[in-house]
C-alpha atoms as a PDB file:
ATOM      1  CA  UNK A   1      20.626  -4.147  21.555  1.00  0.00           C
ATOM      2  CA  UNK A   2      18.537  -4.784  18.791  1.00  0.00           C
ATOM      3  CA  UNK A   3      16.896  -1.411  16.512  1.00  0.00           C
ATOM      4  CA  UNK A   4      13.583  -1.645  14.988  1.00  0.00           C
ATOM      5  CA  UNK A   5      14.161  -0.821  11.551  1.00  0.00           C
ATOM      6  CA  UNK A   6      11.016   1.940   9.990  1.00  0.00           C
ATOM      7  CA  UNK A   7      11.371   2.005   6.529  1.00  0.00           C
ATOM      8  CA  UNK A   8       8.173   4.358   6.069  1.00  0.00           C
ATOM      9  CA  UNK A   9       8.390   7.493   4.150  1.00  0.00           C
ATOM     10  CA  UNK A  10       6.217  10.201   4.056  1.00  0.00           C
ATOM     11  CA  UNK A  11       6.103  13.540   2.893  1.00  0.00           C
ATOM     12  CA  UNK A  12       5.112  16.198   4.411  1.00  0.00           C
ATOM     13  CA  UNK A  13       3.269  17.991   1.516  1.00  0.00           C
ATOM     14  CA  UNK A  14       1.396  15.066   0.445  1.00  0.00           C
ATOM     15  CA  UNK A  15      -1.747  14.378   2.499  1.00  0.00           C
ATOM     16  CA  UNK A  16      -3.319  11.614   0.599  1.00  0.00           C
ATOM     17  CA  UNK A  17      -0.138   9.930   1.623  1.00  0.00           C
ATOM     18  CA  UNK A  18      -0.260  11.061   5.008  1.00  0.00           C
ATOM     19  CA  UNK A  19      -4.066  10.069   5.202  1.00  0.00           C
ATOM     20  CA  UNK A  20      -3.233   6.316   3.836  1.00  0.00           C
ATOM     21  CA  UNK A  21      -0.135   5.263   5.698  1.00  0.00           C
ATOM     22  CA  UNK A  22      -2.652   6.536   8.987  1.00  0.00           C
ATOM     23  CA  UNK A  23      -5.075   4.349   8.142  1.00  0.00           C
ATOM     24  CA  UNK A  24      -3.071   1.606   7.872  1.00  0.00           C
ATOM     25  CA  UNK A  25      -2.992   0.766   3.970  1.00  0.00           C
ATOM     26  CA  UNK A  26      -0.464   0.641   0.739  1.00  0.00           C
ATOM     27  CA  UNK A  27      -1.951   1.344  -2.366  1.00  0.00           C
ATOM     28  CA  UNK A  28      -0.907  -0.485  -5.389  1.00  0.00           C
ATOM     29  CA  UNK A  29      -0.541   1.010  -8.838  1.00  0.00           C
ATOM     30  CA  UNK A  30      -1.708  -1.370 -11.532  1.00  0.00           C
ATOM     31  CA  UNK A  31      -0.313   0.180 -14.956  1.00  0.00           C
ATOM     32  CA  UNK A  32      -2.751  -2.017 -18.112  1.00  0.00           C
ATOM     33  CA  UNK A  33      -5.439  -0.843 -20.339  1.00  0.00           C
ATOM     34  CA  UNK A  34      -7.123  -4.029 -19.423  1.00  0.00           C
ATOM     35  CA  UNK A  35     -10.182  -3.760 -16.249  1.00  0.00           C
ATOM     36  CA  UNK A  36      -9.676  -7.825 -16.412  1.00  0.00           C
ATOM     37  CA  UNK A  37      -6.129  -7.108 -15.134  1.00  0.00           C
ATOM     38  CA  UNK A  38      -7.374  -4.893 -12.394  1.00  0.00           C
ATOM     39  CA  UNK A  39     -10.045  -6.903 -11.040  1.00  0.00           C
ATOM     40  CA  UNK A  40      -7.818 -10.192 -11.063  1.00  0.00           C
ATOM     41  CA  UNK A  41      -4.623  -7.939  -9.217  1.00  0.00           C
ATOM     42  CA  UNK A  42      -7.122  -6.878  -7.200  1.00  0.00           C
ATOM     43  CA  UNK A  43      -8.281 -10.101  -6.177  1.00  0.00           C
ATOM     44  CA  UNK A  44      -5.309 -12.002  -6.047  1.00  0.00           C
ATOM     45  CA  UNK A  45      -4.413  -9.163  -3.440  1.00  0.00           C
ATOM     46  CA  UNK A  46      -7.053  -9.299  -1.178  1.00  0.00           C
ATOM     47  CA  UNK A  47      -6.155  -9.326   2.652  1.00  0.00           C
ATOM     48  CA  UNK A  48      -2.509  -9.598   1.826  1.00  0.00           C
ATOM     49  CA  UNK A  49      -0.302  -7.580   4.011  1.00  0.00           C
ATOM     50  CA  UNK A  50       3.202  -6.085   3.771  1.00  0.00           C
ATOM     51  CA  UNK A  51       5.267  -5.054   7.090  1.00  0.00           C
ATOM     52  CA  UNK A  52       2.108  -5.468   8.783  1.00  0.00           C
ATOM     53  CA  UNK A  53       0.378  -3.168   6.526  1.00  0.00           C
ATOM     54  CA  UNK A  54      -2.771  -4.052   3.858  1.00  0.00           C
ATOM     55  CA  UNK A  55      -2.667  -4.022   0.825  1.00  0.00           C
ATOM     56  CA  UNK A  56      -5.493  -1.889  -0.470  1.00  0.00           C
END
């Protein structure tokens, strides 16, 4: 019989993190001094999903 794996965390004392995995959405932390860099991520990310989830 086959288990269906749930690799989701969440902690309890974060509700930003509670409020975004509800919703349905990852958020992705882009670490450059550059708002080029950001807007391209951003775009190159668009309506990709992981594990079902978006990217946001």
């Amino acid at each position: 019989m086959a288990h269906a794996r749930d690799d989701t965390i969440a902690f309890a004392g974060d509700p930003e993190a509670l409020s975004s995995f509800a919703v349905g959405k990852w958020k992705v932390l882009v670490v450059d001094d550059e708002p080029e860099v950001h807007d391209v991520t951003a775009l190159a990310l668009k309506g990709v999903s992981f594990h079902l989830v978006r990217i946001v």
